[in-house]
Protein backbone atom coordinates (compact mmCIF):
# COMPACT_ATOMS: atom_id res chain seq x y z
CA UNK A 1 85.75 103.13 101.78
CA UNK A 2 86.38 99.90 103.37
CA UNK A 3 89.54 99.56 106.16
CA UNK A 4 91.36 97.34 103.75
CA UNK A 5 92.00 100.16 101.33
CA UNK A 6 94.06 101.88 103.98
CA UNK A 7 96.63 99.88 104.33
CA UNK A 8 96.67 99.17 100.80
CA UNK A 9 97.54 102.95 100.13
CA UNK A 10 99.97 103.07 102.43
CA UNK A 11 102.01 99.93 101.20
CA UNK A 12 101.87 101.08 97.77
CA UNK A 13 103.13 104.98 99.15
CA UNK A 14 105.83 103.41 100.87
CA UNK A 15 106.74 101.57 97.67
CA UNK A 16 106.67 104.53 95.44
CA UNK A 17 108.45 106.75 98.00
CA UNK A 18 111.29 103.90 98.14
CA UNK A 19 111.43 103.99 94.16
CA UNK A 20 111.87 107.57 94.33
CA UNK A 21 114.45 107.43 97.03
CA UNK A 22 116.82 104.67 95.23
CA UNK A 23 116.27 106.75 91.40
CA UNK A 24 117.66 110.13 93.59
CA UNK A 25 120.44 107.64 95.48
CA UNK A 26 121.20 106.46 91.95
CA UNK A 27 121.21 109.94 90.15
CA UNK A 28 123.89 111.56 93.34
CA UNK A 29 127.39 111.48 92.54
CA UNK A 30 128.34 111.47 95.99
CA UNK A 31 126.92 107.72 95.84
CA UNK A 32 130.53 105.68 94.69
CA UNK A 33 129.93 104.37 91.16
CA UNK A 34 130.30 100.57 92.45
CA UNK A 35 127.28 100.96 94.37
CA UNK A 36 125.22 102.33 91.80
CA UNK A 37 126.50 99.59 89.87
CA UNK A 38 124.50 96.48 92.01
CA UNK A 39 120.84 97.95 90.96
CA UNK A 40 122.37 98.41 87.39
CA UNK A 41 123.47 94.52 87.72
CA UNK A 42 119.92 93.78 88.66
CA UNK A 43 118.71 95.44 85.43
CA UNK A 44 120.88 93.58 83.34
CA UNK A 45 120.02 90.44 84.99
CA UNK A 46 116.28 90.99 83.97
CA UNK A 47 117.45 91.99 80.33
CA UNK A 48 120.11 89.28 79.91
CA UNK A 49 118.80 86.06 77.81
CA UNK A 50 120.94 83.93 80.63
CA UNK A 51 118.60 83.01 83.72
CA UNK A 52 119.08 80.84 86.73
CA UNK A 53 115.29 79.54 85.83
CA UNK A 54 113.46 79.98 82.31
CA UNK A 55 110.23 82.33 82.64
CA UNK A 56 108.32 80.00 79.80
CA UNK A 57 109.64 76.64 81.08
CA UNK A 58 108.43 77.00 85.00
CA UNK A 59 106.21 80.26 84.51
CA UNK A 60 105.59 81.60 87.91
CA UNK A 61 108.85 80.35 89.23
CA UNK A 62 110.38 81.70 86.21
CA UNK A 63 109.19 85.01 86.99
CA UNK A 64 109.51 84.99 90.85
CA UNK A 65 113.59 84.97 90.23
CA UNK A 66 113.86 87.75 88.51
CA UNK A 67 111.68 89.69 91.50
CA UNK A 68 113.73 88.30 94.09
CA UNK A 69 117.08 89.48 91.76
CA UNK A 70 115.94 92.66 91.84
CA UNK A 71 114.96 92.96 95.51
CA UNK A 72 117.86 91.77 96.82
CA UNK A 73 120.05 94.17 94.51
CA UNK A 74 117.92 97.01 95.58
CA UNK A 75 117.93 95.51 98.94
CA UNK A 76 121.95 95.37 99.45
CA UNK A 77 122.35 98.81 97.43
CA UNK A 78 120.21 100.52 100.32
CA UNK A 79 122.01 98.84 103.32
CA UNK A 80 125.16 99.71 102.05
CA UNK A 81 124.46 102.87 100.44
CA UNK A 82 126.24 106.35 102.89
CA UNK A 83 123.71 106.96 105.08
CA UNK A 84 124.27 110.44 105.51
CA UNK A 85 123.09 111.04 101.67
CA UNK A 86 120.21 108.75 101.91
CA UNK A 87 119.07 111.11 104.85
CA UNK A 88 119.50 113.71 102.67
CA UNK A 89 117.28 112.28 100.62
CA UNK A 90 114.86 110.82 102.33
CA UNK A 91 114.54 114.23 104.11
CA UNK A 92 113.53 115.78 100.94
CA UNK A 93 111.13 113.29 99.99
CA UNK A 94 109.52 113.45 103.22
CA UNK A 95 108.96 117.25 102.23
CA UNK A 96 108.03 116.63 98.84
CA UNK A 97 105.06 113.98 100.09
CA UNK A 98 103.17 116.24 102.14
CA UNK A 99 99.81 117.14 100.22
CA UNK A 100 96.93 119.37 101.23
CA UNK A 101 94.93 116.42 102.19
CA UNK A 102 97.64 115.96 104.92
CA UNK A 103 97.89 119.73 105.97
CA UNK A 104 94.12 119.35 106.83
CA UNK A 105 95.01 116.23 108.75
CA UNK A 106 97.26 117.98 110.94
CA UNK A 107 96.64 117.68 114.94
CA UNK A 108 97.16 120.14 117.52
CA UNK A 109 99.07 117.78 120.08
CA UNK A 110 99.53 119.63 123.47
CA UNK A 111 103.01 119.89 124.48
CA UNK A 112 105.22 117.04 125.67
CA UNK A 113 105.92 116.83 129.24
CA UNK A 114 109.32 115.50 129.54
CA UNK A 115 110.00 113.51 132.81
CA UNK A 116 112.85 114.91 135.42
């Protein structure tokens, strides 16, 4: 394995673990419906036949507005989003990630000296 698949694994794990967090944030009704609602907006921006720039007309820039639509929807929906139930959630997930591969990984670190 070369050192650029590393990182590479790691970007794509943080992206799938941030997909999974906003799908849970979006499923919780303790999340208030108008929140849930600016993701939603996103979608329907994607769907909608109205666009700030055509996708055939200027192809990549076409398609680059509807990827920064959704990013800053999903962006703005995490900032705002109760932090308390995102920790929830993100507590969870860090649970749920942990796979034999990283059991075996596991460290003994000797214990931390705190300064007085």
């Amino acid at each position: 394995m070369s050192r650029r698949s590393a990182p590479r694994k790691g970007v794509w794990a943080s992206i799938k673990r941030q997909a999974r967090l906003i799908v849970r944030l979006l499923r919780d009704p303790r999340v208030p419906l108008w929140m849930r609602a600016i993701p939603i907006l996103g979608i329907v921006y994607l769907l909608s036949p109205i666009e700030l720039l055509p996708d055939v007309a200027l192809l990549p820039f076409g398609i680059l507005d509807d990827a920064v639509v959704m990013i800053v929807c999903l962006t703005i929906f995490m900032a705002i989003a109760p932090p308390d139930i995102v920790k929830d959630h993100a507590g969870w997930l860090d649970a749920a990630d942990i796979s034999i591969d990283d059991l075996q990984d596991v460290r003994r670190l000797p214990p931390r000296k705190d300064k007085e």
